[in-house]
N, C-alpha and C. Protein backbone atom coordinates (compact mmCIF):
# COMPACT_ATOMS: atom_id res chain seq x y z
N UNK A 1 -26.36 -14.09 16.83
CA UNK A 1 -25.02 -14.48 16.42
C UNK A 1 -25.10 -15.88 15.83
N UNK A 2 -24.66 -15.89 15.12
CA UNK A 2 -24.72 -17.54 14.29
C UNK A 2 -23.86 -18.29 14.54
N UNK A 3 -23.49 -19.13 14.35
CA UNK A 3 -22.75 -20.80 14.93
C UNK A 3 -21.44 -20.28 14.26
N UNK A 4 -21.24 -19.93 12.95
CA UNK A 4 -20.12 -19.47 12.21
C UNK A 4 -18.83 -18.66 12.60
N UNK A 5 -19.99 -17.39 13.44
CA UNK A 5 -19.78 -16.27 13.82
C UNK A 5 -18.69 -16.77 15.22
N UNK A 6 -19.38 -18.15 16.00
CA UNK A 6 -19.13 -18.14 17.51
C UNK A 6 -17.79 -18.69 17.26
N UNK A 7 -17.40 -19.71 16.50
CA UNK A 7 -16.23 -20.39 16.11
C UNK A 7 -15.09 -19.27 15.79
N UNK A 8 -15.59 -18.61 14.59
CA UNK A 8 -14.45 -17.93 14.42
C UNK A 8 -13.67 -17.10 15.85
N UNK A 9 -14.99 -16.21 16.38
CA UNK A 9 -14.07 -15.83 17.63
C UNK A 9 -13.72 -16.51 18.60
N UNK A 10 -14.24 -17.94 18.96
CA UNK A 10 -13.60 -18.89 19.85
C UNK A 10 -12.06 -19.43 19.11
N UNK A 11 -12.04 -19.79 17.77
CA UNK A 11 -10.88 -20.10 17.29
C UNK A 11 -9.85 -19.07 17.23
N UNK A 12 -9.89 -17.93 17.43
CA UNK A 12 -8.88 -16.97 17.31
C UNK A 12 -7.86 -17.15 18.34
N UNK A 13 -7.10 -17.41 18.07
CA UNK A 13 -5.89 -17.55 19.37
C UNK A 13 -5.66 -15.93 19.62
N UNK A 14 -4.28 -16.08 20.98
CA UNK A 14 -3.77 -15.25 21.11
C UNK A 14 -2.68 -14.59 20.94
N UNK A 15 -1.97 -15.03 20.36
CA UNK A 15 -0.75 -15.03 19.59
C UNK A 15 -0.15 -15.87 18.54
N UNK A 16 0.20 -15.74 17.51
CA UNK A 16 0.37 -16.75 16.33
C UNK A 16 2.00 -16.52 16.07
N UNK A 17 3.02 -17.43 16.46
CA UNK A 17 4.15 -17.10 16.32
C UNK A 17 4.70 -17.94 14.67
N UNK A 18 5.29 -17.99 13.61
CA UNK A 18 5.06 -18.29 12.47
C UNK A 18 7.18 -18.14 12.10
N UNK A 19 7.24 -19.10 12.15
CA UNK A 19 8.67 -19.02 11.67
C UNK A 19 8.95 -19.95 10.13
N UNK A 20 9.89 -20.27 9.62
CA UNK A 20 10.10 -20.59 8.22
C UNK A 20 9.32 -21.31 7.95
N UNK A 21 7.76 -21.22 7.44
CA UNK A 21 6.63 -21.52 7.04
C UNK A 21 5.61 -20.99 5.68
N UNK A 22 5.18 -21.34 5.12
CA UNK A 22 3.69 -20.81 4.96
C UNK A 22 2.39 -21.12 5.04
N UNK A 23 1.77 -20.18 5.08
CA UNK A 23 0.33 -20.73 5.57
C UNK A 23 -0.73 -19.95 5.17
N UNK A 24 -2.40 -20.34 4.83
CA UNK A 24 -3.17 -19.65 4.16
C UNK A 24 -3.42 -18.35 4.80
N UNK A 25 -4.36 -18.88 6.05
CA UNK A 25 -4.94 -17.90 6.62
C UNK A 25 -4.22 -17.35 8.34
N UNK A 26 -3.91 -16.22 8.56
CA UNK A 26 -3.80 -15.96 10.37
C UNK A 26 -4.74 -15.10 10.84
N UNK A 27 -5.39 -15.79 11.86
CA UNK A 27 -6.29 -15.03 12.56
C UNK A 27 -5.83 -14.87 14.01
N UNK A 28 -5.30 -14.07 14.38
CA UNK A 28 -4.85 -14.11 15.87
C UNK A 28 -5.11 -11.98 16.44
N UNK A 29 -4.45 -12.34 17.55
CA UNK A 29 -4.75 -10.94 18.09
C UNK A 29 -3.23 -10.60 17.88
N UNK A 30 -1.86 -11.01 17.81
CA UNK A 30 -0.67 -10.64 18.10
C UNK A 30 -0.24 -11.98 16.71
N UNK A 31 0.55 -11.58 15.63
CA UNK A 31 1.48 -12.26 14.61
C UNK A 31 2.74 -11.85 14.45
N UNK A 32 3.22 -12.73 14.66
CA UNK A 32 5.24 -12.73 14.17
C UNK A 32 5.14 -13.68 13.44
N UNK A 33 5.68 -13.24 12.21
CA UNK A 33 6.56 -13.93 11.27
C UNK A 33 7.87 -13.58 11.12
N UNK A 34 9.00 -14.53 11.09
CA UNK A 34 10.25 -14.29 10.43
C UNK A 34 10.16 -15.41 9.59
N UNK A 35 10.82 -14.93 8.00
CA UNK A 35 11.02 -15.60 7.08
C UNK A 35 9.91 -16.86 6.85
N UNK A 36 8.76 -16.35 6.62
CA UNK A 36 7.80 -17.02 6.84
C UNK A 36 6.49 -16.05 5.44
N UNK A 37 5.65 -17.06 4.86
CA UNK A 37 4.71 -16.26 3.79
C UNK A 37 3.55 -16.82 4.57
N UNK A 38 2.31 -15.52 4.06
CA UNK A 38 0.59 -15.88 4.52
C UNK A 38 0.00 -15.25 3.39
N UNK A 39 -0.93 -15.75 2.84
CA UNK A 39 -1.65 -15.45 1.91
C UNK A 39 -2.81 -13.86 2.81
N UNK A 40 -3.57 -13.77 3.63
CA UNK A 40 -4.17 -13.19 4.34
C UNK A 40 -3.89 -13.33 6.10
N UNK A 41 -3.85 -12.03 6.29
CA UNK A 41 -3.50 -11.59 8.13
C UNK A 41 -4.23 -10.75 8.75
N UNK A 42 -5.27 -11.51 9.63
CA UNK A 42 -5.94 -10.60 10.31
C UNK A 42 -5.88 -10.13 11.88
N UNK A 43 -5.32 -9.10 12.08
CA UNK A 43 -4.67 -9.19 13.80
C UNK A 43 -4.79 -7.65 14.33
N UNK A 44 -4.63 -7.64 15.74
CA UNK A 44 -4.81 -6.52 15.89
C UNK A 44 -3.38 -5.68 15.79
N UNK A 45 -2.23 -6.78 16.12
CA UNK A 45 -0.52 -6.78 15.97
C UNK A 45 -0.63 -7.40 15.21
N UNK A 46 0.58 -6.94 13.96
CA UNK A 46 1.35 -7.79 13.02
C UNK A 46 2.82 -7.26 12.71
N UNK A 47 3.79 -8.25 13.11
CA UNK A 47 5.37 -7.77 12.88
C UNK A 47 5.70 -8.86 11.90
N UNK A 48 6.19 -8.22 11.05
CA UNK A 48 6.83 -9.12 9.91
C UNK A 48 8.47 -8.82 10.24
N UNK A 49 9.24 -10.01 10.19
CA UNK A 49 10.92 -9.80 9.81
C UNK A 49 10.74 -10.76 8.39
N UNK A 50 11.36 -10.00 7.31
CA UNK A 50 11.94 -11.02 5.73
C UNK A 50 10.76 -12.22 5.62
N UNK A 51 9.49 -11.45 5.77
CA UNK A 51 8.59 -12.16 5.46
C UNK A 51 7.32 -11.70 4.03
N UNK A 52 6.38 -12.14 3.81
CA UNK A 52 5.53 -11.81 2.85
C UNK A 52 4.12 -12.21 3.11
N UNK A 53 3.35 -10.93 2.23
CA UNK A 53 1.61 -11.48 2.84
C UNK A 53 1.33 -10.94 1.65
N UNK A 54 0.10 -11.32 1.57
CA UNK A 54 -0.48 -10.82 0.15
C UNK A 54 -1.35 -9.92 1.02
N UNK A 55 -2.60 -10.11 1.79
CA UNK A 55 -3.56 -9.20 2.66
C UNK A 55 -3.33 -9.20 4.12
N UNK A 56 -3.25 -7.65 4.54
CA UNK A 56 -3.06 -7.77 6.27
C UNK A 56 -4.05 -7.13 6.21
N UNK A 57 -4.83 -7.53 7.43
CA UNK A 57 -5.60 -5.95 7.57
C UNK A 57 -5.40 -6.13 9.54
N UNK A 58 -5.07 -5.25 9.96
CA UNK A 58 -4.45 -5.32 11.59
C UNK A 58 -4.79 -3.70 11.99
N UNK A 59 -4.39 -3.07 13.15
CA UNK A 59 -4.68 -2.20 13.67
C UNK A 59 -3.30 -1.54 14.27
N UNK A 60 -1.74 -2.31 14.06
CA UNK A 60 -0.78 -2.21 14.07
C UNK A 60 -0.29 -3.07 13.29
N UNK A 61 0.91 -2.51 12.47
CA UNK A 61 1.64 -3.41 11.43
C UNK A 61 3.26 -2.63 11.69
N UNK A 62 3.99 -3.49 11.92
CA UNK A 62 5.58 -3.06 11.85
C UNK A 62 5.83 -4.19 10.95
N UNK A 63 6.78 -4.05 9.80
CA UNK A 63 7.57 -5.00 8.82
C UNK A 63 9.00 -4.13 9.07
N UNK A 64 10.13 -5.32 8.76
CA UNK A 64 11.19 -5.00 8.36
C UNK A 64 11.50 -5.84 7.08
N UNK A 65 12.08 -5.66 5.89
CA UNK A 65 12.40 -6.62 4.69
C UNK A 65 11.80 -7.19 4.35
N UNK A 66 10.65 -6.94 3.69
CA UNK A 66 9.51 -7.56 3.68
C UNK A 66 8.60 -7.01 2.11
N UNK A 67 7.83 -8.32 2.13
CA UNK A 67 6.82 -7.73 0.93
C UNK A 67 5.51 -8.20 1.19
N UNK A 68 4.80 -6.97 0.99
CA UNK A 68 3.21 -7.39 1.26
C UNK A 68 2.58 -6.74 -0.02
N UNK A 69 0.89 -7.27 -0.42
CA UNK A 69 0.44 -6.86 -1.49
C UNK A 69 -0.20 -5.95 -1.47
N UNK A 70 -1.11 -5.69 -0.15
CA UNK A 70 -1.91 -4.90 0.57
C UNK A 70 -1.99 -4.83 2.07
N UNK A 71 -1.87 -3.95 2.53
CA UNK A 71 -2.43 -3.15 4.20
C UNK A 71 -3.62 -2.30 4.42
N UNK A 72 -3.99 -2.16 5.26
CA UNK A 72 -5.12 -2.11 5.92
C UNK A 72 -5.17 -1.65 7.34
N UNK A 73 -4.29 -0.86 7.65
CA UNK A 73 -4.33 -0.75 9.36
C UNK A 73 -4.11 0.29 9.95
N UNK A 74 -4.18 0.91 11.25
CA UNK A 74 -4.73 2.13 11.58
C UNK A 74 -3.39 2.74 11.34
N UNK A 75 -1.88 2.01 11.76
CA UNK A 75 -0.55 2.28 11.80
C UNK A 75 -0.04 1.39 11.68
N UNK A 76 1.11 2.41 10.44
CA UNK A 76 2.06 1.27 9.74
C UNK A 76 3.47 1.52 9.79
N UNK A 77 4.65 0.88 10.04
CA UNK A 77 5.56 1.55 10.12
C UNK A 77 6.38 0.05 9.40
N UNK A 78 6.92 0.59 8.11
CA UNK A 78 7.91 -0.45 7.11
C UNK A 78 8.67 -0.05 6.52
N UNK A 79 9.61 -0.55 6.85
CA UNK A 79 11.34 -0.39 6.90
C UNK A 79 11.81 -0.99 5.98
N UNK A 80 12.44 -0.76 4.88
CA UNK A 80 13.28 -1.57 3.85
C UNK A 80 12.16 -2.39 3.23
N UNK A 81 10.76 -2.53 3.42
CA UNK A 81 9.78 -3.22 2.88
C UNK A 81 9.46 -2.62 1.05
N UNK A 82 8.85 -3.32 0.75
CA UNK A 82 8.37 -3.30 -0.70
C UNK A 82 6.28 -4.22 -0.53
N UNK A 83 5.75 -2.57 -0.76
CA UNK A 83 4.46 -2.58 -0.36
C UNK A 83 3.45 -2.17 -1.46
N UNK A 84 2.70 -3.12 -2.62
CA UNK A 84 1.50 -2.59 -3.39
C UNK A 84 0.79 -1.34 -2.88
N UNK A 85 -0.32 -1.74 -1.69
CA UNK A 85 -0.99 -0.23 -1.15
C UNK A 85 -1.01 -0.21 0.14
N UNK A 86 -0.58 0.59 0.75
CA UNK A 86 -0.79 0.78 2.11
C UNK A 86 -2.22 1.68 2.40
N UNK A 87 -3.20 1.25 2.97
CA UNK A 87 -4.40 2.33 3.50
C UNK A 87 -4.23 2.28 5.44
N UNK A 88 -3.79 3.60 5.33
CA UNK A 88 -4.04 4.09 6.93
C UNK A 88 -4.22 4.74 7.46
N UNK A 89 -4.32 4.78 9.13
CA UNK A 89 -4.45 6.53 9.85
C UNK A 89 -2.92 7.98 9.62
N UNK A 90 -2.01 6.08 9.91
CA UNK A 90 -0.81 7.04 10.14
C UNK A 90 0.65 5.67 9.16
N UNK A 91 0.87 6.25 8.45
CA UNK A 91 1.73 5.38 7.85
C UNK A 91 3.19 5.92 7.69
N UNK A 92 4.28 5.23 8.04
CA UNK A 92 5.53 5.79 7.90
C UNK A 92 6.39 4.49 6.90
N UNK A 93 6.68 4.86 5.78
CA UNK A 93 6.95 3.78 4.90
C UNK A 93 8.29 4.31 4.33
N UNK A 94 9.38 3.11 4.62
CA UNK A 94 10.89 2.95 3.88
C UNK A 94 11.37 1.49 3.12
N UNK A 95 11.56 2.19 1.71
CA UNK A 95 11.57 1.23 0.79
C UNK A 95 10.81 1.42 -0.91
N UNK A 96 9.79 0.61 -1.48
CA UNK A 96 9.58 0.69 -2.26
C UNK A 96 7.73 0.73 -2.21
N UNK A 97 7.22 1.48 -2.32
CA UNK A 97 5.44 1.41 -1.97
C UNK A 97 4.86 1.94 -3.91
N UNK A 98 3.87 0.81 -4.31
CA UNK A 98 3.35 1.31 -5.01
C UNK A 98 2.41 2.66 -4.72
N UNK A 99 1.28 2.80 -3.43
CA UNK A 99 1.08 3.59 -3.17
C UNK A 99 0.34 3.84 -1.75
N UNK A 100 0.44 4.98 -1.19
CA UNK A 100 0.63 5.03 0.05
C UNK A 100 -0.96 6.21 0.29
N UNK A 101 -1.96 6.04 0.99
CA UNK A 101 -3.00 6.36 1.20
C UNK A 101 -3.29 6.24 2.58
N UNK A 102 -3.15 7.51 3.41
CA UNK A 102 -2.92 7.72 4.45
C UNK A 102 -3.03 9.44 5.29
N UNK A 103 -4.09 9.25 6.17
CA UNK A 103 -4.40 10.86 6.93
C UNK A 103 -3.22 11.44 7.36
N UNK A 104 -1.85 11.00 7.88
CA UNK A 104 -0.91 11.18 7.96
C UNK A 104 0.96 10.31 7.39
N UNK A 105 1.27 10.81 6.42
CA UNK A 105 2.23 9.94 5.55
C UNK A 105 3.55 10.31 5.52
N UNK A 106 3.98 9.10 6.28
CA UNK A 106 5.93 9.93 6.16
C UNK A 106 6.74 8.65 4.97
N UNK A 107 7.08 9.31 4.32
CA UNK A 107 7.84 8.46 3.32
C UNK A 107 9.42 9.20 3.55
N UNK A 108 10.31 8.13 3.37
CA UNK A 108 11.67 8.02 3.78
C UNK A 108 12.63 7.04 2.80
N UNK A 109 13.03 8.11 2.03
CA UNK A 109 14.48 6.87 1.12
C UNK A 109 13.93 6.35 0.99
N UNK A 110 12.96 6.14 -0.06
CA UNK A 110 12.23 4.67 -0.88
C UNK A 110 11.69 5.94 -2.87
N UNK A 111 11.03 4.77 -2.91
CA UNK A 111 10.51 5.35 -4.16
C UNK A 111 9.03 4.63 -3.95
N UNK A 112 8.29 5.95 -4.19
CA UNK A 112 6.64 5.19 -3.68
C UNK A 112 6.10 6.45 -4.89
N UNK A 113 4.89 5.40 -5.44
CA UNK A 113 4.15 6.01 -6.69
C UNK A 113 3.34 7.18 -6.31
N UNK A 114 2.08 6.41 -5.45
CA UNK A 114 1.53 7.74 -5.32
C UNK A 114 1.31 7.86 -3.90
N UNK A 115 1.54 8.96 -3.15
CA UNK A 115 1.53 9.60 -2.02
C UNK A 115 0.40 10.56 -1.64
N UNK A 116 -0.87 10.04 -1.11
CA UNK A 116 -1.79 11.45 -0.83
C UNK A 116 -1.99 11.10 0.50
N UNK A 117 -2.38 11.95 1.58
CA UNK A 117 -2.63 12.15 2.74
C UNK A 117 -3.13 14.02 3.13
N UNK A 118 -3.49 13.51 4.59
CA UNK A 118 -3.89 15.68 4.53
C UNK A 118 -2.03 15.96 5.11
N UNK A 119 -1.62 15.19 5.89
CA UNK A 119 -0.60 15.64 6.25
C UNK A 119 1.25 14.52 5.94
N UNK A 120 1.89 15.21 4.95
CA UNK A 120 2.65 14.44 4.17
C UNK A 120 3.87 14.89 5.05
N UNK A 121 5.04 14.18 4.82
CA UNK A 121 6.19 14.68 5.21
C UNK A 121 7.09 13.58 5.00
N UNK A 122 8.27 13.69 3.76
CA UNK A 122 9.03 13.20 3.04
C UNK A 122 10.36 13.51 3.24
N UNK A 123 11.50 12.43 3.35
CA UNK A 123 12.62 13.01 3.74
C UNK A 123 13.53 12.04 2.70
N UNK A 124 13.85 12.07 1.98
CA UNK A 124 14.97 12.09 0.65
C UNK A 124 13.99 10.70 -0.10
N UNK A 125 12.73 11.03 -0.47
CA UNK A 125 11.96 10.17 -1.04
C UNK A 125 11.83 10.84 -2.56
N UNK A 126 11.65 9.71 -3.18
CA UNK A 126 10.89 10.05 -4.38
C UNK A 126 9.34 9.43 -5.14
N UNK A 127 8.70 10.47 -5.61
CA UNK A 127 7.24 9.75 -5.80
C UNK A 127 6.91 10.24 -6.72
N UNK A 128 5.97 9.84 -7.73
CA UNK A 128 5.75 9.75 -9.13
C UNK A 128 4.62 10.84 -9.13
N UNK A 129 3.46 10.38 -8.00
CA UNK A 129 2.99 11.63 -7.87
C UNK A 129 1.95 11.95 -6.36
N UNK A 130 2.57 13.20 -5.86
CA UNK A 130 2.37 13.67 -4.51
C UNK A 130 0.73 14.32 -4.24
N UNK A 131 -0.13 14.04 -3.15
CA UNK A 131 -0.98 14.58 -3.51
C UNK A 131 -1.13 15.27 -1.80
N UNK A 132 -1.07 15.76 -1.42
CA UNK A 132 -1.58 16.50 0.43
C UNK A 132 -2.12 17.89 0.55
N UNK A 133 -2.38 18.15 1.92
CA UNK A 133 -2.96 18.95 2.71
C UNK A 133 -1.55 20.36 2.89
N UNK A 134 -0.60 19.52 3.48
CA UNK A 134 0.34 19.88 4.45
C UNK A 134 1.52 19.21 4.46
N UNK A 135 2.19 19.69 3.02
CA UNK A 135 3.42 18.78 2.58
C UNK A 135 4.42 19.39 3.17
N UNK A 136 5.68 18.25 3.98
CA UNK A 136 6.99 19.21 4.35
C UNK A 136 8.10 17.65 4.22
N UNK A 137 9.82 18.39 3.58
CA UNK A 137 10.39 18.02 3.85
C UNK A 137 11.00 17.71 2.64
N UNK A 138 12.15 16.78 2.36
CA UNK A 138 13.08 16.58 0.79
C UNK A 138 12.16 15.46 0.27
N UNK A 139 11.56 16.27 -1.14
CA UNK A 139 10.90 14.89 -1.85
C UNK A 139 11.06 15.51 -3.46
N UNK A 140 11.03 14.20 -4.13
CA UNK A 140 11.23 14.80 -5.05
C UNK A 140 10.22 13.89 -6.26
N UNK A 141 9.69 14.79 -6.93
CA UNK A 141 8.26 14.34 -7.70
C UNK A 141 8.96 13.93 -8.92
N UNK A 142 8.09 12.78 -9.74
CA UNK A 142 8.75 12.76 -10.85
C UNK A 142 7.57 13.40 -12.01
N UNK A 143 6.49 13.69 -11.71
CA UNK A 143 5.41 13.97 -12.38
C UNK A 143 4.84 15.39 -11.52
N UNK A 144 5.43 16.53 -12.01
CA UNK A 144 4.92 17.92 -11.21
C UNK A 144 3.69 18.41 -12.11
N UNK A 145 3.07 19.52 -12.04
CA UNK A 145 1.87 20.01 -12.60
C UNK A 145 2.05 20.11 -13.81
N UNK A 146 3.24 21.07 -14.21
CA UNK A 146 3.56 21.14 -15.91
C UNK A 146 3.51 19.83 -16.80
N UNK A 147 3.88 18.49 -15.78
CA UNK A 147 4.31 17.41 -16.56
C UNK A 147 2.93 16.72 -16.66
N UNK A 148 2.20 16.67 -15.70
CA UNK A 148 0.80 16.20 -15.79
C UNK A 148 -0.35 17.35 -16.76
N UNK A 149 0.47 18.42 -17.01
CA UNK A 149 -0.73 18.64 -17.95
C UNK A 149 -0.35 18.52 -19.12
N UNK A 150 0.96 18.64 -19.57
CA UNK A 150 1.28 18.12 -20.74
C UNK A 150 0.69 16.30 -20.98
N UNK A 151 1.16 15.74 -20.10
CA UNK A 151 0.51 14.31 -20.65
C UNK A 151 -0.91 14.12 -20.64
N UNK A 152 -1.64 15.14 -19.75
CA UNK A 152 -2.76 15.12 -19.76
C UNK A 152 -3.76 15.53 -21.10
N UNK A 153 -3.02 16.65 -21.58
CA UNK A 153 -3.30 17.56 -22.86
C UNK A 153 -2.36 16.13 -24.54
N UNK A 154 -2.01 15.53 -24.37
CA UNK A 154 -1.38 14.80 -24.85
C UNK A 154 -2.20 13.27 -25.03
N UNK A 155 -2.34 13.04 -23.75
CA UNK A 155 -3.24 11.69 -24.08
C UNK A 155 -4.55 11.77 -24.74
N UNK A 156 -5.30 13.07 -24.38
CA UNK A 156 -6.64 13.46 -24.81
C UNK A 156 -6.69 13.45 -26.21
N UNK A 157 -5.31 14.60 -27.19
CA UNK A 157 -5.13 14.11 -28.25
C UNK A 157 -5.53 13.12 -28.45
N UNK A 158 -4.17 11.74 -28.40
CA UNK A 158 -4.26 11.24 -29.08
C UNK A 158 -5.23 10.17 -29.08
N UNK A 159 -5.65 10.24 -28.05
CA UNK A 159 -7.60 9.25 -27.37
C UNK A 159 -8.67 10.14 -28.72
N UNK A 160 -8.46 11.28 -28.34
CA UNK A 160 -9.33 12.17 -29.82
C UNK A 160 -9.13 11.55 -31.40
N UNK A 161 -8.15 12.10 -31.55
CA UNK A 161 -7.38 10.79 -32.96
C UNK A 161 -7.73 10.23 -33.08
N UNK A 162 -7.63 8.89 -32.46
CA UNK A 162 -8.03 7.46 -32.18
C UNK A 162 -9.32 7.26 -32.35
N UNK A 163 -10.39 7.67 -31.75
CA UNK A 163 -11.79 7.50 -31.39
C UNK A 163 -12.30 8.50 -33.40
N UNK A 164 -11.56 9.21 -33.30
CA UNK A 164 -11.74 9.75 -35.04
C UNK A 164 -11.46 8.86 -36.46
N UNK A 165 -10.12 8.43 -36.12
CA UNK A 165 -9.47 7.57 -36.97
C UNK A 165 -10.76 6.29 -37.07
N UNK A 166 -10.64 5.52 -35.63
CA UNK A 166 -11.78 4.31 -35.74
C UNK A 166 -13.19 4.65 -36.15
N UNK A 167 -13.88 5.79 -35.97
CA UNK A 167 -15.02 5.99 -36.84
C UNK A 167 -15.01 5.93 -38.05
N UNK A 168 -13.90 7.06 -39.02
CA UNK A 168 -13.37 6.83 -39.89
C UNK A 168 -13.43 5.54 -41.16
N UNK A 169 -12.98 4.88 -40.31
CA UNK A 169 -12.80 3.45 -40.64
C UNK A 169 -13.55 2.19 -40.33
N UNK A 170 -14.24 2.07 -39.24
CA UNK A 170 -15.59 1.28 -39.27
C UNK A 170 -16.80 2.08 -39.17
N UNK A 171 -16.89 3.23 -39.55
CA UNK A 171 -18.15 3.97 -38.71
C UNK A 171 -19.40 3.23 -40.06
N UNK A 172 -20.62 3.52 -39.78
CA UNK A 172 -21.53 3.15 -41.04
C UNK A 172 -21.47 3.93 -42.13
N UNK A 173 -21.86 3.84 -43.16
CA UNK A 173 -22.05 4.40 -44.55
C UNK A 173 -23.31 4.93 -44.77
């Protein structure tokens, strides 16, 4: 174990309580923030109230009103939050998620991009595009199969075109 190694886990507190602040780094076993920003959060608990992180990575994460850039944790449960990517075991996300990557995924009244998990279950959500095992419940896609193969059959075009046209026109003589 190296000298580096011993500090960091001697410096880890045991609870990091964080009120109208910001701060670079949290390393603790248990974090509360209200109305408070962290650039990176590493914990085994993390509760956010009307706070913001750019990186959590924890083993429990509850947010309420909140924005983070990325997650990382075994279980997530965010309420009214607005979340870049969530990666987890079990994620239950309300609000706005760019995208949600998770063995088990409940999305709720938000609008989240992309949704894959083996086991999905959506209740008046909408998502751009759904990907699971074992989908149940009100969701509503904005990109279904017909629409992805049309753009799919569409972009290839015009990538074909393109890659024709530019030979065309600089290719050698």
């Amino acid at each position: 174990m190296t000298e580096s190694d011993e500090l960091s886990k001697s410096d880890k507190s045991q609870v990091a309580n964080i009120t109208q602040s910001r701060v670079e780094t949290v390393n603790a076993e248990l974090v509360r923030m209200h109305q408070a920003s962290a650039a990176t959060i590493q914990a085994d608990e993390v509760s956010l109230q009307q706070s913001a992180a750019a990186a959590v990575r924890a083993n429990s994460v509850g947010t309420h009103l909140s924005a983070l850039a990325a997650v990382e944790a075994e279980e997530v449960l965010a309420q009214s939050t607005a979340i870049g990517l969530v990666e987890a075991e079990k994620a239950s996300v309300m609000g706005y998620t760019g995208a949600v990557l998770a063995r088990n995924a409940e999305v709720h009244y938000g609008v989240t991009g992309l949704v894959a998990g083996n086991e999905v279950h959506a209740e008046g959500a909408r998502a751009v595009l759904l990907v699971g095992r074992n989908i149940s419940g009100n969701v509503t896609t904005i990109v279904d199969s017909r629409s992805a193969l049309i753009a799919g059959l569409t972009g290839g075009l015009f990538a074909g075109l393109m890659l024709l046209l530019g030979r065309m026109l600089f290719g050698r003589k």
